[in-house]
PDB file of N, CA and C in Angstrom:
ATOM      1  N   UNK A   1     139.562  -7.925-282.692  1.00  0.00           N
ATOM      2  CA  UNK A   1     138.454  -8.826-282.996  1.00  0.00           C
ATOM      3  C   UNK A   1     137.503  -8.145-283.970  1.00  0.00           C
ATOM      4  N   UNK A   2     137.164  -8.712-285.165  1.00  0.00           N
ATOM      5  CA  UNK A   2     136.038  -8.398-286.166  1.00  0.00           C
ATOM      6  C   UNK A   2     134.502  -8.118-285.311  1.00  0.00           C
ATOM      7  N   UNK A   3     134.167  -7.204-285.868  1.00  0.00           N
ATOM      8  CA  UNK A   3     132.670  -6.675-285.327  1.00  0.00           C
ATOM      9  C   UNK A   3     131.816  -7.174-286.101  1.00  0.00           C
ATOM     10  N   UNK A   4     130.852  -7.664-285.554  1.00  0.00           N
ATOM     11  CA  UNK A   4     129.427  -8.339-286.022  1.00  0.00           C
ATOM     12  C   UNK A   4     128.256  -7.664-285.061  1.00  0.00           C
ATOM     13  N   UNK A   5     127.201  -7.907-286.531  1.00  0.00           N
ATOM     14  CA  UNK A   5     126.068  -7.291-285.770  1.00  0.00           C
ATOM     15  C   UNK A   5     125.223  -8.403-286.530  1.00  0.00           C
ATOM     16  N   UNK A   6     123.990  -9.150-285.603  1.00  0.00           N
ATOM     17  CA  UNK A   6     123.054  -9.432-285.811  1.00  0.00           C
ATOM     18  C   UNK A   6     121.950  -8.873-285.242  1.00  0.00           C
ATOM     19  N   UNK A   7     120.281  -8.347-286.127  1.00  0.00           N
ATOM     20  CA  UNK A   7     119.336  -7.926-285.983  1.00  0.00           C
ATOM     21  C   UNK A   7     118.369  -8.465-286.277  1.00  0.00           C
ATOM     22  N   UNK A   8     117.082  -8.364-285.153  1.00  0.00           N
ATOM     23  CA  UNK A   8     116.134  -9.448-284.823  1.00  0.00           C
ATOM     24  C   UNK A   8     114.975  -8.378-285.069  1.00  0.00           C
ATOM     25  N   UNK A   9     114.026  -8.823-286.040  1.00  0.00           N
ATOM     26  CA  UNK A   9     112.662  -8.165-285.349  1.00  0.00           C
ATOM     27  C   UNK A   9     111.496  -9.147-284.000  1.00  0.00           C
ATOM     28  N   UNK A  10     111.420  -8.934-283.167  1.00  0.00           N
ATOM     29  CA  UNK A  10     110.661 -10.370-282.431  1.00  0.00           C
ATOM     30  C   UNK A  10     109.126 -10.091-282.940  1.00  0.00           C
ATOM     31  N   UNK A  11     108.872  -8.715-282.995  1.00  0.00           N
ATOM     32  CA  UNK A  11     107.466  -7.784-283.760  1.00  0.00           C
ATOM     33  C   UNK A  11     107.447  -7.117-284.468  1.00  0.00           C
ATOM     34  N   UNK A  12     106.288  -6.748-285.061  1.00  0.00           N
ATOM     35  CA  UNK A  12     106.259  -4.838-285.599  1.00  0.00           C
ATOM     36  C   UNK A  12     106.548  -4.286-284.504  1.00  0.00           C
ATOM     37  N   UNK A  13     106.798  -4.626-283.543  1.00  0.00           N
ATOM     38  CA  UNK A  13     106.607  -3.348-282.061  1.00  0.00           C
ATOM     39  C   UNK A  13     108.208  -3.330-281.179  1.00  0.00           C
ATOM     40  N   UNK A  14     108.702  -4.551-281.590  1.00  0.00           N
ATOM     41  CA  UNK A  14     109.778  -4.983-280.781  1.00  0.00           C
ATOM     42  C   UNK A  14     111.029  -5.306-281.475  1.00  0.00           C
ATOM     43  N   UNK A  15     112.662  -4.765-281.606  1.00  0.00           N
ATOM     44  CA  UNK A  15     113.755  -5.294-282.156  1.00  0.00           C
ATOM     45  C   UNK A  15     114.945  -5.281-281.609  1.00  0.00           C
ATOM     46  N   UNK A  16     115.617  -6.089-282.027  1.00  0.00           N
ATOM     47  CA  UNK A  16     116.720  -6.247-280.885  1.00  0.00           C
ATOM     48  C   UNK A  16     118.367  -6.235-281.833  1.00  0.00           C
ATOM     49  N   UNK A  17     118.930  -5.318-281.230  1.00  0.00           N
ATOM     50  CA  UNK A  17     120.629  -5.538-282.412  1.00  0.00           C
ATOM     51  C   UNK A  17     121.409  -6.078-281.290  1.00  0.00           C
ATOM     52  N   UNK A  18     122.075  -7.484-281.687  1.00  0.00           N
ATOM     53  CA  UNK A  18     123.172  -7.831-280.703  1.00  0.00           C
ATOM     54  C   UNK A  18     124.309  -7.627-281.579  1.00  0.00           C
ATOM     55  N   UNK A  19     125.003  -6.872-280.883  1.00  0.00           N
ATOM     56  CA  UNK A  19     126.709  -6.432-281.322  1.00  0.00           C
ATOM     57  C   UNK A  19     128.060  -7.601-280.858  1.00  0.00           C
ATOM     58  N   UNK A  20     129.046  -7.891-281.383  1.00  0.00           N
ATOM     59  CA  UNK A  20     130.236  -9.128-281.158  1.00  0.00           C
ATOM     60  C   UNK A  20     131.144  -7.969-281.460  1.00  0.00           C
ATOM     61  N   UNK A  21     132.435  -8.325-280.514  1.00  0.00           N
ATOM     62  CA  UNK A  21     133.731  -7.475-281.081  1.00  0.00           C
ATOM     63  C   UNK A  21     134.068  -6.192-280.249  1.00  0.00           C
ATOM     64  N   UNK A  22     134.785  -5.629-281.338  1.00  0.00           N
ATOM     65  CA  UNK A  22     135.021  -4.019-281.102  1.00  0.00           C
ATOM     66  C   UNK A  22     134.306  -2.871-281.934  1.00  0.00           C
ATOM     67  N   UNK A  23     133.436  -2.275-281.065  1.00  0.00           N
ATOM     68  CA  UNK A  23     132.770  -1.047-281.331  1.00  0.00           C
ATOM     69  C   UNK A  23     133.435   0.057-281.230  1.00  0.00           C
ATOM     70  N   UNK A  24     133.862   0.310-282.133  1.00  0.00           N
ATOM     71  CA  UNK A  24     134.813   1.390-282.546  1.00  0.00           C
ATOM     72  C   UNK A  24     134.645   2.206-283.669  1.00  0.00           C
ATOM     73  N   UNK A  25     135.631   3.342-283.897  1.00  0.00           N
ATOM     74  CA  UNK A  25     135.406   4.232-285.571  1.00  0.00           C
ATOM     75  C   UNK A  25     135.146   3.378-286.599  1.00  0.00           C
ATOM     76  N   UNK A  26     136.272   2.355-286.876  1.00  0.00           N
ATOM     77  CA  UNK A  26     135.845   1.160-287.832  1.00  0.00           C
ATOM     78  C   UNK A  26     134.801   0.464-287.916  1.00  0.00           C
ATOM     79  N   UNK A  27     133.776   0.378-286.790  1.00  0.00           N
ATOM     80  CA  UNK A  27     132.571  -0.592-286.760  1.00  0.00           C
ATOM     81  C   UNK A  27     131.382   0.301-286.599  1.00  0.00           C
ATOM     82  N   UNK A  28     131.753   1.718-286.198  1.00  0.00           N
ATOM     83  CA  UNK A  28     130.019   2.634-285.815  1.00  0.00           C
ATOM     84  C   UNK A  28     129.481   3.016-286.903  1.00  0.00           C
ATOM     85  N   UNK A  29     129.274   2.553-287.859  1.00  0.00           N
ATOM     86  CA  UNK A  29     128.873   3.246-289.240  1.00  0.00           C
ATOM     87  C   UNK A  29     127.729   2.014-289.316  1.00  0.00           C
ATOM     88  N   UNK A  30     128.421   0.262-289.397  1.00  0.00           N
ATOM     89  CA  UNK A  30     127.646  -0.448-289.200  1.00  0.00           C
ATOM     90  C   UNK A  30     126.187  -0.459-287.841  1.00  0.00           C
ATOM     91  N   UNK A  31     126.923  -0.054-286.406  1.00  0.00           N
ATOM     92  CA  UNK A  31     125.917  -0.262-285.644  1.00  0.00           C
ATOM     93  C   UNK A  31     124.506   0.967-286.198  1.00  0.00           C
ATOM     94  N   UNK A  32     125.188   2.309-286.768  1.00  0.00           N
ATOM     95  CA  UNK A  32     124.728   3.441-286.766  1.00  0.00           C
ATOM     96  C   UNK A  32     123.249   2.763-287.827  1.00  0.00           C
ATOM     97  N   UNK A  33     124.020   1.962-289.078  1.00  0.00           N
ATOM     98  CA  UNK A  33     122.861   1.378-289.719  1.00  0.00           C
ATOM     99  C   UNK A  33     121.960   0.386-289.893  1.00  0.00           C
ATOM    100  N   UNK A  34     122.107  -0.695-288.844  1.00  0.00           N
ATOM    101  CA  UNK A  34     121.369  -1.246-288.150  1.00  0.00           C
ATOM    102  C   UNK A  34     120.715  -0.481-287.382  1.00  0.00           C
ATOM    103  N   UNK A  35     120.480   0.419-286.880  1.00  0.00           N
ATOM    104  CA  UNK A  35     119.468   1.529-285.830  1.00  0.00           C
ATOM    105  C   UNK A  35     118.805   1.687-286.837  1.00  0.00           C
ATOM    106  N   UNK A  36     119.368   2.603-287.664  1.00  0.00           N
ATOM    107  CA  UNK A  36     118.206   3.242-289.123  1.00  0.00           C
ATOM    108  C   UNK A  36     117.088   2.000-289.510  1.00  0.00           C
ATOM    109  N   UNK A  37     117.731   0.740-289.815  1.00  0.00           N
ATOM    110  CA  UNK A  37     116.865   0.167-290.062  1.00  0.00           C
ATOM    111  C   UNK A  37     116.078  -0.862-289.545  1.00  0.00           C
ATOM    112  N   UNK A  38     116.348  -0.554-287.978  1.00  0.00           N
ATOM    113  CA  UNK A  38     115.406  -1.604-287.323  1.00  0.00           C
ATOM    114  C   UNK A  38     114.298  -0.569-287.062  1.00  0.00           C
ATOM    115  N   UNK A  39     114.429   1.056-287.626  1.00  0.00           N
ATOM    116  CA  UNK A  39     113.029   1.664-287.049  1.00  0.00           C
ATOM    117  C   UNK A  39     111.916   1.628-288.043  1.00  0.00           C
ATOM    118  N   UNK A  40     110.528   0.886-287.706  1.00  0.00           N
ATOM    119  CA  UNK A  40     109.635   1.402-288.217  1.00  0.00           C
ATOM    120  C   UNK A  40     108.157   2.008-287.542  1.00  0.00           C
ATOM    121  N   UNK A  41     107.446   2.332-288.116  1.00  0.00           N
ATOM    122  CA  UNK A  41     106.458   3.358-287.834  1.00  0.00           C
ATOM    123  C   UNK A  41     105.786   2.722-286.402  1.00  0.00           C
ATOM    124  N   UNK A  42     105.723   1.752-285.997  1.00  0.00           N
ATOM    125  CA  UNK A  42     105.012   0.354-285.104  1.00  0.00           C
ATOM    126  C   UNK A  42     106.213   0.207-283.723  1.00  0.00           C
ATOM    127  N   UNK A  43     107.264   0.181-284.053  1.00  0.00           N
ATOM    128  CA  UNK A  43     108.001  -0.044-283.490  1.00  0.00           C
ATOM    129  C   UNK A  43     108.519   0.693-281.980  1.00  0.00           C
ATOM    130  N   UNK A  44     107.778  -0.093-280.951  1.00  0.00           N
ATOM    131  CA  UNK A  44     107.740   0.222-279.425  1.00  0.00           C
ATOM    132  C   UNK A  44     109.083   0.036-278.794  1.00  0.00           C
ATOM    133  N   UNK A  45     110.220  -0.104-278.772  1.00  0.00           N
ATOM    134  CA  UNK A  45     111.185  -0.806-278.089  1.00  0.00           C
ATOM    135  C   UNK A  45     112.655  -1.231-279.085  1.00  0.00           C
ATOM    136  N   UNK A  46     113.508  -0.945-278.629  1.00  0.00           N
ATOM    137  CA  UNK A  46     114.214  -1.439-280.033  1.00  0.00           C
ATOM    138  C   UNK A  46     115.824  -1.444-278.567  1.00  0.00           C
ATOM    139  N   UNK A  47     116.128  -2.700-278.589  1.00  0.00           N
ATOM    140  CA  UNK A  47     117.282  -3.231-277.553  1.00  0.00           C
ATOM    141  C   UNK A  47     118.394  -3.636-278.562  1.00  0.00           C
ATOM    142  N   UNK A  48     120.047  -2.905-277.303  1.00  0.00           N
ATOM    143  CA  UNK A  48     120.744  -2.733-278.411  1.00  0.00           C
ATOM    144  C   UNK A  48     121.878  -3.920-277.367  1.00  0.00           C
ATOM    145  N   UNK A  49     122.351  -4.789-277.373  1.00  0.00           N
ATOM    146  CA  UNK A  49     122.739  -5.847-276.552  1.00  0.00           C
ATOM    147  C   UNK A  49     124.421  -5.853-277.006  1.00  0.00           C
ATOM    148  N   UNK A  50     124.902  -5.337-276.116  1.00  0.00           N
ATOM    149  CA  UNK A  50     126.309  -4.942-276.297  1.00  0.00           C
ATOM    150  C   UNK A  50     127.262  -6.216-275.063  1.00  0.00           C
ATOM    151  N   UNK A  51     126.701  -7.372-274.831  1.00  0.00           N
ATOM    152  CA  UNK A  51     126.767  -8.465-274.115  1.00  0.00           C
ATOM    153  C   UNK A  51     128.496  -8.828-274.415  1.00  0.00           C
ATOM    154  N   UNK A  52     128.157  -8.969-275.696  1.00  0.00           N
ATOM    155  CA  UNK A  52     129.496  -9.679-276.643  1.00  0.00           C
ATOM    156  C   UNK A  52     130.441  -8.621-277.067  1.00  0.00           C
ATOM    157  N   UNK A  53     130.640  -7.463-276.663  1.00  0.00           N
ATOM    158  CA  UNK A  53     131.046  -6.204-277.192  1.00  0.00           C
ATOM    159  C   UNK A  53     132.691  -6.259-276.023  1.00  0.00           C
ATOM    160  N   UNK A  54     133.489  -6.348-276.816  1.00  0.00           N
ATOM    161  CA  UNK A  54     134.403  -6.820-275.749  1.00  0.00           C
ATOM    162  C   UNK A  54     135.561  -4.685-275.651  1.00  0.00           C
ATOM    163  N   UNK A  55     135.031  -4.074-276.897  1.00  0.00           N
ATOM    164  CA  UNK A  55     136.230  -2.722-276.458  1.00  0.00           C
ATOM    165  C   UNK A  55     135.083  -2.237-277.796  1.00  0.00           C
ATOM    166  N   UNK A  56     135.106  -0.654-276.576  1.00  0.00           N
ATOM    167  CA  UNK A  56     134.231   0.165-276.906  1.00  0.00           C
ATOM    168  C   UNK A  56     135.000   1.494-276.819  1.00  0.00           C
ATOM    169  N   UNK A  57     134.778   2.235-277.854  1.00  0.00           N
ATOM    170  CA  UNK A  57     135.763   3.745-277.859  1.00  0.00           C
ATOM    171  C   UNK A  57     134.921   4.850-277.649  1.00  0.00           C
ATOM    172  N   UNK A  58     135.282   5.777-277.594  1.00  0.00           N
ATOM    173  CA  UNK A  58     134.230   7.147-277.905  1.00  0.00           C
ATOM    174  C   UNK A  58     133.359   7.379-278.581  1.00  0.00           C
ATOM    175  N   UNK A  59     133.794   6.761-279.870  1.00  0.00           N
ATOM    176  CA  UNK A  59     132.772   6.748-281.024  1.00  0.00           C
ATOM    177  C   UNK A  59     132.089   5.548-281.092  1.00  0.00           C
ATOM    178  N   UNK A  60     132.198   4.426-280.215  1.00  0.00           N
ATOM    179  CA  UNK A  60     130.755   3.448-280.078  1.00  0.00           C
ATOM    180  C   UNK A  60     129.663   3.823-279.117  1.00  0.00           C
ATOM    181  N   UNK A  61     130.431   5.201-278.327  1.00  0.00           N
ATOM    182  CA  UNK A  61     129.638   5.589-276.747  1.00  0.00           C
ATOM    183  C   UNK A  61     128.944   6.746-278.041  1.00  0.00           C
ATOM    184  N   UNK A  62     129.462   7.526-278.842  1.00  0.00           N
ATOM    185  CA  UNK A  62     128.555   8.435-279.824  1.00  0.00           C
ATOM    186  C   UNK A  62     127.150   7.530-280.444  1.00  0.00           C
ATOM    187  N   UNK A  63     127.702   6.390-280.563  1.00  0.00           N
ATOM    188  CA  UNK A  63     126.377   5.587-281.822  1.00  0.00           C
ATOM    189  C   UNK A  63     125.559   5.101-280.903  1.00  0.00           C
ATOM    190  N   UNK A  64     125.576   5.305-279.457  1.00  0.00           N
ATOM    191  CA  UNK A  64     125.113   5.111-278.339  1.00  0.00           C
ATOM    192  C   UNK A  64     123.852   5.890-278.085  1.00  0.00           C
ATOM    193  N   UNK A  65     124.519   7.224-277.991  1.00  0.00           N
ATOM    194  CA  UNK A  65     123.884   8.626-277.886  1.00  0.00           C
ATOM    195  C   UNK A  65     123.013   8.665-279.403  1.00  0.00           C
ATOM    196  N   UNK A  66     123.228   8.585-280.378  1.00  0.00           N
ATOM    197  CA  UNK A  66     122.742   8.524-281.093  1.00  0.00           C
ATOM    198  C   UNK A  66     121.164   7.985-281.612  1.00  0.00           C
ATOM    199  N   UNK A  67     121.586   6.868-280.954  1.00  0.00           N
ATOM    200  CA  UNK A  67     120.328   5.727-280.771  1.00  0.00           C
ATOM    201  C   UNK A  67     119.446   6.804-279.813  1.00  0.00           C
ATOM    202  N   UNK A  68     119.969   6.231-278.385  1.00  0.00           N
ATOM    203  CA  UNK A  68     119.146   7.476-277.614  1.00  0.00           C
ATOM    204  C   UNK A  68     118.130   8.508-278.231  1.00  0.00           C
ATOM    205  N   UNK A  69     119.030   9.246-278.758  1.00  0.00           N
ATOM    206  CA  UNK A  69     118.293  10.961-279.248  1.00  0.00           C
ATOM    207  C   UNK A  69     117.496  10.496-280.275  1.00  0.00           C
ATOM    208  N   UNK A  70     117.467   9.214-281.164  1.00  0.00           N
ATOM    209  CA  UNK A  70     116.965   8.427-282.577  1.00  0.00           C
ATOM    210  C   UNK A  70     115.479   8.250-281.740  1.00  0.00           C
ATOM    211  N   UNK A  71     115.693   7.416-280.934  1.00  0.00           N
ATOM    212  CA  UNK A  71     114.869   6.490-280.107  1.00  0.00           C
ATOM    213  C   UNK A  71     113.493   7.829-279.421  1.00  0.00           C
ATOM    214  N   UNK A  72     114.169   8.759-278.541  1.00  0.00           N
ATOM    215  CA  UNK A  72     113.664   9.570-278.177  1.00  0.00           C
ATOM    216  C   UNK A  72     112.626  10.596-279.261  1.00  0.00           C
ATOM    217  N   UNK A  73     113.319  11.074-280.276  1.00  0.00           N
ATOM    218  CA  UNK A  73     112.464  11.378-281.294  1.00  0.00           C
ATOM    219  C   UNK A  73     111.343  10.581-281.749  1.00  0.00           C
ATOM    220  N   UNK A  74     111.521   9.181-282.052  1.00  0.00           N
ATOM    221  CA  UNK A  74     110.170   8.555-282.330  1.00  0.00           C
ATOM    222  C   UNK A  74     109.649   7.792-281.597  1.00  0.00           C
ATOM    223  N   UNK A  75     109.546   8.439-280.414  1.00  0.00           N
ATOM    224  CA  UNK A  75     108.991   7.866-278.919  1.00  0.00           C
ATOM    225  C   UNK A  75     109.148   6.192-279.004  1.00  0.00           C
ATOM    226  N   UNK A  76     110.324   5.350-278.884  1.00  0.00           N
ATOM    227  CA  UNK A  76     110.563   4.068-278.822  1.00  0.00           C
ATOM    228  C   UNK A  76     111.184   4.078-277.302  1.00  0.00           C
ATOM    229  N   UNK A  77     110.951   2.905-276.794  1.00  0.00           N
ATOM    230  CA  UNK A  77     111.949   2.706-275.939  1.00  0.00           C
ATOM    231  C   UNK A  77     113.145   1.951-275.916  1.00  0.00           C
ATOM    232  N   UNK A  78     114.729   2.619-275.927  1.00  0.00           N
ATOM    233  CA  UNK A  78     115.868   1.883-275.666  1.00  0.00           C
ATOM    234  C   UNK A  78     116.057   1.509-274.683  1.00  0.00           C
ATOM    235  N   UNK A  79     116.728   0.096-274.960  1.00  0.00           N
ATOM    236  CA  UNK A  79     117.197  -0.690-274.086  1.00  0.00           C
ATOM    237  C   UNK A  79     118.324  -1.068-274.212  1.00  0.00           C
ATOM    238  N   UNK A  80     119.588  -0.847-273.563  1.00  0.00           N
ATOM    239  CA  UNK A  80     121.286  -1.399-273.707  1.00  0.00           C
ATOM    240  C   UNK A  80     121.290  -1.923-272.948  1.00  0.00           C
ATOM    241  N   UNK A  81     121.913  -3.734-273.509  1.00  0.00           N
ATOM    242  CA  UNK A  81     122.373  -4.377-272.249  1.00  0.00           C
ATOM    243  C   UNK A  81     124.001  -4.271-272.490  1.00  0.00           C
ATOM    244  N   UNK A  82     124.462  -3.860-271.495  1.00  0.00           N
ATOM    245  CA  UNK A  82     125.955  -3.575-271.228  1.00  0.00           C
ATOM    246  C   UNK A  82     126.620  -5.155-271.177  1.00  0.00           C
ATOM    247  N   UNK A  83     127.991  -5.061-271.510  1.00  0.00           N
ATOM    248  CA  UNK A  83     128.765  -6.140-271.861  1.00  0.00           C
ATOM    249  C   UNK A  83     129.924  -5.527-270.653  1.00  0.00           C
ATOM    250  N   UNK A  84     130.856  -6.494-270.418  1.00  0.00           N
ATOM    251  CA  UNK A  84     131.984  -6.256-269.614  1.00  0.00           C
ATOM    252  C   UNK A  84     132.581  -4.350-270.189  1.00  0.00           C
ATOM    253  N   UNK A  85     132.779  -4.372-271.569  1.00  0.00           N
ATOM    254  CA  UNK A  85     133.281  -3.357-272.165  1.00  0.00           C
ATOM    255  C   UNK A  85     132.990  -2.165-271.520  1.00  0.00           C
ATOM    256  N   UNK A  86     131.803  -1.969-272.007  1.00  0.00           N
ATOM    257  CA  UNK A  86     130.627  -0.594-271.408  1.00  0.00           C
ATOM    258  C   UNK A  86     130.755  -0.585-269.914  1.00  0.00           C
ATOM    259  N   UNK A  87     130.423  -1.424-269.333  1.00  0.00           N
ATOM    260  CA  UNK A  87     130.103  -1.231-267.808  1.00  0.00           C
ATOM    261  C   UNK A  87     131.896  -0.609-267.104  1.00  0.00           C
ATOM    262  N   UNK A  88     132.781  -1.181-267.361  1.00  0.00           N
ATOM    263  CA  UNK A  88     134.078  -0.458-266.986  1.00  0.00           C
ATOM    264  C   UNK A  88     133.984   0.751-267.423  1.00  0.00           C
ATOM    265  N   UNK A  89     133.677   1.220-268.928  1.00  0.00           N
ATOM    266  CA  UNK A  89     133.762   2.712-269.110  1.00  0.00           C
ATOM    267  C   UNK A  89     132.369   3.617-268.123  1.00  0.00           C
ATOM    268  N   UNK A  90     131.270   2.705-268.191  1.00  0.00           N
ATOM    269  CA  UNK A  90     130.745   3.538-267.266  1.00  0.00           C
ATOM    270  C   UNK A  90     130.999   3.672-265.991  1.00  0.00           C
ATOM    271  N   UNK A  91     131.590   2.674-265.174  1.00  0.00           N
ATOM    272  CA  UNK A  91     132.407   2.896-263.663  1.00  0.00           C
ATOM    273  C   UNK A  91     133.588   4.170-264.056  1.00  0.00           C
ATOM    274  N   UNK A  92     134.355   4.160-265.160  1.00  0.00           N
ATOM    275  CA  UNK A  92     135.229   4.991-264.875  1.00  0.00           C
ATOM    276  C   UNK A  92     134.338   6.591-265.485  1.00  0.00           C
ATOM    277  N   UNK A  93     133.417   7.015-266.190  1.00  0.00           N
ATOM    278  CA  UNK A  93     132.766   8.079-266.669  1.00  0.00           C
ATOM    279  C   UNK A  93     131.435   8.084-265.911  1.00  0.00           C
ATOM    280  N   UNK A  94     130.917   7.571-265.868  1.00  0.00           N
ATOM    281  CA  UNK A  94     129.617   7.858-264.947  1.00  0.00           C
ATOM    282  C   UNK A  94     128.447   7.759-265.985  1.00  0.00           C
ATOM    283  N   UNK A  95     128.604   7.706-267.260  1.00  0.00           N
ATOM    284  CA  UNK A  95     127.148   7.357-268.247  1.00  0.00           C
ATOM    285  C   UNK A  95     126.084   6.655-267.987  1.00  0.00           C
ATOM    286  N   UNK A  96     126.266   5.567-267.159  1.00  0.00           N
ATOM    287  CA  UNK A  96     125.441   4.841-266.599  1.00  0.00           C
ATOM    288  C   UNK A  96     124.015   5.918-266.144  1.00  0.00           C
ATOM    289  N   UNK A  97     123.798   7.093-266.243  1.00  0.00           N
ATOM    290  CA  UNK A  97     123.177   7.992-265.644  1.00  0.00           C
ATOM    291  C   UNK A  97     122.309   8.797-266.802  1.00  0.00           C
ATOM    292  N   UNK A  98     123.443   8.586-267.860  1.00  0.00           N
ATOM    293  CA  UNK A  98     123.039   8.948-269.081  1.00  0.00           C
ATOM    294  C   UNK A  98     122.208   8.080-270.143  1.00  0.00           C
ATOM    295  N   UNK A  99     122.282   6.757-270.348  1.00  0.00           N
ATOM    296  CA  UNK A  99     122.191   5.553-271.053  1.00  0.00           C
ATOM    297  C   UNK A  99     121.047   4.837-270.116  1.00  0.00           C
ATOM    298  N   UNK A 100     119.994   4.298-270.894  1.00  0.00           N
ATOM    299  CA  UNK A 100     119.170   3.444-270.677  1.00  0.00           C
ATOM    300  C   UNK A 100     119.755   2.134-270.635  1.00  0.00           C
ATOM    301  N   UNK A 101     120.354   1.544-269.376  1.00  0.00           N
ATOM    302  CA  UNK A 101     120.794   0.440-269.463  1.00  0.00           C
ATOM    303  C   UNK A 101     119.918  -0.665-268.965  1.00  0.00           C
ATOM    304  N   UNK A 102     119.623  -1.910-268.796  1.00  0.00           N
ATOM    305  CA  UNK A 102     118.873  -3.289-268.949  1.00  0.00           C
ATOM    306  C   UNK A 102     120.218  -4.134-268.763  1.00  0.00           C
ATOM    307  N   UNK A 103     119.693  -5.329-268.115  1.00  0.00           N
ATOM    308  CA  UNK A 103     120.329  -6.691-267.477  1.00  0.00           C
ATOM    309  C   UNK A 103     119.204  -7.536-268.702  1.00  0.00           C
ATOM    310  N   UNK A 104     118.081  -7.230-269.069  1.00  0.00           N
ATOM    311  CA  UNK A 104     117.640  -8.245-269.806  1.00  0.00           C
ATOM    312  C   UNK A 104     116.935  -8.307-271.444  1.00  0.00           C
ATOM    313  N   UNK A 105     117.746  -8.393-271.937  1.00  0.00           N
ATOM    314  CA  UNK A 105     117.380  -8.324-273.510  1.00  0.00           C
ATOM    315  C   UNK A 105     116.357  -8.807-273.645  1.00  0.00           C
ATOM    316  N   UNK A 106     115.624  -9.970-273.394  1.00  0.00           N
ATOM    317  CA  UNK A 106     114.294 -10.655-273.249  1.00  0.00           C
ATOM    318  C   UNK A 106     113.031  -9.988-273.394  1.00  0.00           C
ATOM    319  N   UNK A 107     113.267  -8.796-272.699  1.00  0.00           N
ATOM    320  CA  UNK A 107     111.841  -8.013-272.091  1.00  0.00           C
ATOM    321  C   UNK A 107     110.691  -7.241-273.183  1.00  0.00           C
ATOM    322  N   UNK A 108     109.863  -8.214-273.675  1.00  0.00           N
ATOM    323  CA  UNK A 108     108.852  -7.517-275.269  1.00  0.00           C
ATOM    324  C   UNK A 108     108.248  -6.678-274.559  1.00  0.00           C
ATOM    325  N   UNK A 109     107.651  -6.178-275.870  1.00  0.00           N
ATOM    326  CA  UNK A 109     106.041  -4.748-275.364  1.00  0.00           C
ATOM    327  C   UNK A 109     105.175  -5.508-275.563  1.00  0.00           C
TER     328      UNK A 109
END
């Protein structure tokens, strides 16, 4: 399945990337640059909605981490809402522990 990304600002403070498909080597370059550019200087919160994300590899769980350590540097808060995909890899790895996960994309600053 083709990977799509659509990106929302709802504020200066608030943005949201919903991901479709497979997040994989072929598609993390895209999610990687949608992150870059949903950050700006204002920006409180930035949700990454992996709902529609049907197969996720190592390297979509890297652009994951990525965000994270992105997010963490310019004090934002992430939010992943897990899709069927993610949530099996985290039952079978345990990340769930690692990853800021959310049930609700909805939630502004």
């Amino acid at each position: 399945m083709k990977f799509s990304i659509d990106s929302n600002h709802e504020s200066c403070y608030a943005a949201t990337i919903r991901c479709a498909g497979e997040l994989d080597v072929g598609s993390c370059s895209k999610l990687i640059d949608a992150i870059e550019n949903a950050y700006a200087p204002e920006l409180a919160r930035l949700c990454i909605d992996l709902s529609a994300v049907t197969f996720i590899d190592s390297t979509g769980i890297g652009c994951l981490i990525h965000a994270d350590l992105q997010c963490r540097k310019q004090d934002v808060r992430l939010e992943i809402v897990p899709g069927t995909a993610i949530l099996n890899l985290i039952r079978l790895t345990h990340l769930g522990s690692h990853l800021p996960l959310t049930e609700d994309p909805s939630t502004t600053v």
